[in-house]
C-alpha atoms as a PDB file:
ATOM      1  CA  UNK A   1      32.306   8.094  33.377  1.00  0.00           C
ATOM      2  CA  UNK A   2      29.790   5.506  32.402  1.00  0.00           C
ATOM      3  CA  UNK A   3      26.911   6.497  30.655  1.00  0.00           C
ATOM      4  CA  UNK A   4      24.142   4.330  30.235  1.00  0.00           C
ATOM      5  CA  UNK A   5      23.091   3.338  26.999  1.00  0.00           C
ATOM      6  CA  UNK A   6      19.212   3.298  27.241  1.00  0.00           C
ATOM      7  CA  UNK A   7      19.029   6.641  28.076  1.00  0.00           C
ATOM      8  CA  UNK A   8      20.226   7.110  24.182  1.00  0.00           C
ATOM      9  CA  UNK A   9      17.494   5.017  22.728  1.00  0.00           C
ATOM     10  CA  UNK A  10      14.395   8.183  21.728  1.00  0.00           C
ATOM     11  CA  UNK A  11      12.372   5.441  20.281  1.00  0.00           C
ATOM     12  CA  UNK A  12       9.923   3.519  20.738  1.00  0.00           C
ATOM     13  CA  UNK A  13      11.518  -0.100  20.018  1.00  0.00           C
ATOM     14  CA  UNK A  14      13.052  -2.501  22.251  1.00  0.00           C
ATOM     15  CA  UNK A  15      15.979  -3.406  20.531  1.00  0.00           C
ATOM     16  CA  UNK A  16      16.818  -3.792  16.762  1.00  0.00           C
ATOM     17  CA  UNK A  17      14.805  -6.533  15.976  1.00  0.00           C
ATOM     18  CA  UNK A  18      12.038  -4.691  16.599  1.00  0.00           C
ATOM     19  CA  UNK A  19      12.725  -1.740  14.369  1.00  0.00           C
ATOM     20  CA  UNK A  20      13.815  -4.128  11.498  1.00  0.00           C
ATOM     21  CA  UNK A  21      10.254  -5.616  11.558  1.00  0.00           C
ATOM     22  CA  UNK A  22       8.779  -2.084  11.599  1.00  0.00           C
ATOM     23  CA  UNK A  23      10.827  -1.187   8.408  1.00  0.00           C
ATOM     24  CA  UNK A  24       9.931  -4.187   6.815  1.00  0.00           C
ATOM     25  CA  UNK A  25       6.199  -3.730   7.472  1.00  0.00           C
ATOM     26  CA  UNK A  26       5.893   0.119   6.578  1.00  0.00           C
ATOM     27  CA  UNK A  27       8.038  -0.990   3.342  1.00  0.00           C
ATOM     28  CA  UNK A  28       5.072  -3.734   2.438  1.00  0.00           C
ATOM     29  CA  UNK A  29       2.533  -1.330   2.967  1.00  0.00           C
ATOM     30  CA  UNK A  30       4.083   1.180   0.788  1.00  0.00           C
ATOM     31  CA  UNK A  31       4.667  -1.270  -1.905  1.00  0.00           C
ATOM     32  CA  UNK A  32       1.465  -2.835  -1.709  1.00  0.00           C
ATOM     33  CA  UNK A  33      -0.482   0.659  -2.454  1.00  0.00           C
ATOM     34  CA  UNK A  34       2.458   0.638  -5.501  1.00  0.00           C
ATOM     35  CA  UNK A  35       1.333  -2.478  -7.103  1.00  0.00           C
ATOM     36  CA  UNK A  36      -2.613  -1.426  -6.732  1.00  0.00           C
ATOM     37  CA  UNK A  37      -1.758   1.980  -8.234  1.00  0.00           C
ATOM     38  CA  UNK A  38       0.567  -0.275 -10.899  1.00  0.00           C
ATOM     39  CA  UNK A  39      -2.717  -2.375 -12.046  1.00  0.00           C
ATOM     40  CA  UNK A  40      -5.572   0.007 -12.182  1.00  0.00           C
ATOM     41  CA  UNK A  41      -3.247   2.667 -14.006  1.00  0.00           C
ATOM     42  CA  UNK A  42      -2.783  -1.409 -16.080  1.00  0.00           C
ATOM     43  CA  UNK A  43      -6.579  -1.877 -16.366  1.00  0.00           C
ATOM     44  CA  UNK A  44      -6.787   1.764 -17.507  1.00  0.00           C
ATOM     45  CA  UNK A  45      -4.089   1.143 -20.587  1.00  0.00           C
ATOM     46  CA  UNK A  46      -5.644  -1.919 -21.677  1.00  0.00           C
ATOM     47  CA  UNK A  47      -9.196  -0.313 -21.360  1.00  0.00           C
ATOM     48  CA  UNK A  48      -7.659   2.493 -23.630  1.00  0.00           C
ATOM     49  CA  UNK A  49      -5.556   0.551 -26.122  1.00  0.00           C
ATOM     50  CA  UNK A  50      -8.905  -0.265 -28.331  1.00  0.00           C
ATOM     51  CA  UNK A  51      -6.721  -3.243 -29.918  1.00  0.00           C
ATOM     52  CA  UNK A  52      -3.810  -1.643 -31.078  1.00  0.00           C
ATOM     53  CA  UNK A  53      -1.041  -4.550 -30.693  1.00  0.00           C
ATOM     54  CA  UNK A  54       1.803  -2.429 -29.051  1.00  0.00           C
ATOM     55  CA  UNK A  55      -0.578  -0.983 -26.527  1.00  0.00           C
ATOM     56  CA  UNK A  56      -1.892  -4.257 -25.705  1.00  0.00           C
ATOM     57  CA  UNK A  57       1.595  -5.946 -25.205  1.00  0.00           C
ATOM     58  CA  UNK A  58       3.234  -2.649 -23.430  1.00  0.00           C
ATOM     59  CA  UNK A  59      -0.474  -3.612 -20.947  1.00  0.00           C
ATOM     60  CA  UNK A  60       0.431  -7.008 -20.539  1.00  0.00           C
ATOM     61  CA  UNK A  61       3.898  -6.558 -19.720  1.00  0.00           C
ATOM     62  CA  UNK A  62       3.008  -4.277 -17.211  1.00  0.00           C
ATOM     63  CA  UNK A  63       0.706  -6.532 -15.504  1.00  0.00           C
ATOM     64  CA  UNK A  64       3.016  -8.905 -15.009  1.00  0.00           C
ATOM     65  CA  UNK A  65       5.909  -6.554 -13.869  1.00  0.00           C
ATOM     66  CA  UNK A  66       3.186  -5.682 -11.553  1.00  0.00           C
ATOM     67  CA  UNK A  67       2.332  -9.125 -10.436  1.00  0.00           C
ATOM     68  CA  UNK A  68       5.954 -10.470 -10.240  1.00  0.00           C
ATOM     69  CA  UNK A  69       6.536  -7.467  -7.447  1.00  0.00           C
ATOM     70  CA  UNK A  70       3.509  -8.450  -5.420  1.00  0.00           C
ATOM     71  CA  UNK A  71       4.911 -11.937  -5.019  1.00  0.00           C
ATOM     72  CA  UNK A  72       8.310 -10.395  -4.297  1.00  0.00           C
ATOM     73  CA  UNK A  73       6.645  -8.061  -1.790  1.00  0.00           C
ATOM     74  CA  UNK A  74       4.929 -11.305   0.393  1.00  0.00           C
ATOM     75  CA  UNK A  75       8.237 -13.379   0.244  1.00  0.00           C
ATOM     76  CA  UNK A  76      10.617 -10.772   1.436  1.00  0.00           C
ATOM     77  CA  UNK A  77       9.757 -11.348   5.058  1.00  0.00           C
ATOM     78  CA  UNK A  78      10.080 -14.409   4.593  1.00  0.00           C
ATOM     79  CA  UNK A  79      13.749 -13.825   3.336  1.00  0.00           C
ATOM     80  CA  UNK A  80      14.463 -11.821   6.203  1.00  0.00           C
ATOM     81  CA  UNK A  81      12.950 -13.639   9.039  1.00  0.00           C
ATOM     82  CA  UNK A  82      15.557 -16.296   7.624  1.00  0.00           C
ATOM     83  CA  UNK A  83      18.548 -13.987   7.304  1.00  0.00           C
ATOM     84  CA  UNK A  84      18.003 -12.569  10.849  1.00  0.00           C
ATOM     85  CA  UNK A  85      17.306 -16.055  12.245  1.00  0.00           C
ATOM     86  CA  UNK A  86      19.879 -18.102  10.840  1.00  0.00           C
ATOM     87  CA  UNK A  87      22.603 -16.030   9.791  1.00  0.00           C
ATOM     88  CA  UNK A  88      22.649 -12.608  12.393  1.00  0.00           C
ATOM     89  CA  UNK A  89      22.314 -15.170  15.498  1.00  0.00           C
ATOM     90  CA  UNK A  90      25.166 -17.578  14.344  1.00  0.00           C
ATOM     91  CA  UNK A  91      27.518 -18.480  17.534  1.00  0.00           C
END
């Protein structure tokens, strides 16, 4: 008894290309309204730290935790186009 296997797929994608792209995308999104949240709550601590030293460095570092993971966020599909190209379709 043969069953066929599209009758199993509930979803809306085509294959699993499709639903890796969708992933990726929603997980951009989601990190992209992160890394907003991540500076104003930033622009908020250094608008509060009224000069103290710690408060300003504990600010700074934060920015640029927060800027290091938006540049992370806009190369990881670039990452992944290249792992799915070149090393899930090797022959």
């Amino acid at each position: 008894m043969l069953t066929d296997l599209q009758t199993l797929n509930l979803t809306s994608f085509g294959d699993l290309q499709e639903f890796v792209f969708f992933v990726v995308q929603l997980a951009m999104s989601l990190s992209v309204l992160v890394v907003v949240t991540s500076l104003v709550i930033t622009g908020f601590k250094y608008l509060f730290s009224m000069g103290d030293e710690e408060k300003v460095k504990s600010a700074t570092r934060s920015l640029t935790f927060s800027l290091v993971g938006l540049v992370i966020i806009f190369l990881s599909p670039r990452v992944i186009e290249f792992i799915i190209n070149e090393v899930l379709t090797l022959n």
